[in-house]
Protein backbone atom coordinates (compact mmCIF):
# COMPACT_ATOMS: atom_id res chain seq x y z
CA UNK A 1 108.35 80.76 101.83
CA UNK A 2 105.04 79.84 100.10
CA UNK A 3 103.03 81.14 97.38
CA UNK A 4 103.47 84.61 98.57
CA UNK A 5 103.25 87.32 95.72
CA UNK A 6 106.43 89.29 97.19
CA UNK A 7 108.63 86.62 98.26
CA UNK A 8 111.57 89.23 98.19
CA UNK A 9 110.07 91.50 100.76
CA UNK A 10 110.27 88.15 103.10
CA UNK A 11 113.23 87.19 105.18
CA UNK A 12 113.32 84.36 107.55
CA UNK A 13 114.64 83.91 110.96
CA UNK A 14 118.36 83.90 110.16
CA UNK A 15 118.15 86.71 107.57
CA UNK A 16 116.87 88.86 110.20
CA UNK A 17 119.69 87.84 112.86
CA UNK A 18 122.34 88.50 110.10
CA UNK A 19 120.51 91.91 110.30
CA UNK A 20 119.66 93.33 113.22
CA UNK A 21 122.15 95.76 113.89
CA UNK A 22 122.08 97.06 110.43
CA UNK A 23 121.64 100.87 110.28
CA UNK A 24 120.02 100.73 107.04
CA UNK A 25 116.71 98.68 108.48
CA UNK A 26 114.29 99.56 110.16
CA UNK A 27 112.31 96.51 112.14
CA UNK A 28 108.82 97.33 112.86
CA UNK A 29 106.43 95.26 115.40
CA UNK A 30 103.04 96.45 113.38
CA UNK A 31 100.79 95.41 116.42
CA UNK A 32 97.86 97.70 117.82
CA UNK A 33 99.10 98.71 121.14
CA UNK A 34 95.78 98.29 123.55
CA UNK A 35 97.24 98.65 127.18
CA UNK A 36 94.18 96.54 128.45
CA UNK A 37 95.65 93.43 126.32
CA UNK A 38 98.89 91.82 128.18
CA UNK A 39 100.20 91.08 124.74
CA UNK A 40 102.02 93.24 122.04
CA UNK A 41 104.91 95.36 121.75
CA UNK A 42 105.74 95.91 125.48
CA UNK A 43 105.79 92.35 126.61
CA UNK A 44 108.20 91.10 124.15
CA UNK A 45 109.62 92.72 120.54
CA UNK A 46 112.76 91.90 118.27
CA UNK A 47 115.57 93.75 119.60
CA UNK A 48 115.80 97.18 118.13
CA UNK A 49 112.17 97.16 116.74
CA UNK A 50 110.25 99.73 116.93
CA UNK A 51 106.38 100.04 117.70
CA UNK A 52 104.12 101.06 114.76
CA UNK A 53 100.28 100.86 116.17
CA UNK A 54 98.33 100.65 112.56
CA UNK A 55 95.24 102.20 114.45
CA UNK A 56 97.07 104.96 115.86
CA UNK A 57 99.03 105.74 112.69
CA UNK A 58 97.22 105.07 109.59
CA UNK A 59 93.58 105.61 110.74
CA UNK A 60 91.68 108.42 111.89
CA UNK A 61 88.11 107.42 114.13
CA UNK A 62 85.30 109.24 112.58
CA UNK A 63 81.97 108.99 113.41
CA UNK A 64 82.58 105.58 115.32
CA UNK A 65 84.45 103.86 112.22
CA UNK A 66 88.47 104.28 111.24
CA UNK A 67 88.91 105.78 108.38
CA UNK A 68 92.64 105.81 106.58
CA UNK A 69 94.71 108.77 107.19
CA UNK A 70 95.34 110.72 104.02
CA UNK A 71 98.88 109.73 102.56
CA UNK A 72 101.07 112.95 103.68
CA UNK A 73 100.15 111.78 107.60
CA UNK A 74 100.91 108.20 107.32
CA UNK A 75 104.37 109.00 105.54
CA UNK A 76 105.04 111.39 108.45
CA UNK A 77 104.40 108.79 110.67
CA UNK A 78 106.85 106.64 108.96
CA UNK A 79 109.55 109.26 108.70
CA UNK A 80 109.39 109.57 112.33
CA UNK A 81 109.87 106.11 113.24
């Protein structure tokens, strides 16, 4: 899989299958969910993945620019997924 620096945190296409209904993994689509866009999450995900919108969860808007969420909130947003 390339020249990627984490190889091991990659799986292809037939790891994933082998995986899918593993209760031990969580599969998250990690696309911002903008309902003007016909594209994302809701028109098409891998079964049993669930929506993490990086805008939503890890930023904050301040002052008309995101700013990252301190640690403690994006972790709870994790835990909940």
């Amino acid at each position: 899989m390339g020249e990627y620096a984490n190889r091991e945190l990659l799986i292809d296409v037939a790891g994933l299958q082998k995986h899918l209904k593993d209760p031990n993994i969580r599969i998250l689509d990690v696309r911002a969910s903008d309902p003007r866009l016909p594209i994302g999450y809701r028109m098409g995900h891998i079964p049993g993945a669930v929506a993490l919108d990086p805008l939503r969860d890890f930023f904050v808007p301040i002052d008309g620019m995101f700013e990252l969420r301190p640690p403690r909130e994006i972790a709870q947003a994790l835990g909940a997924l």
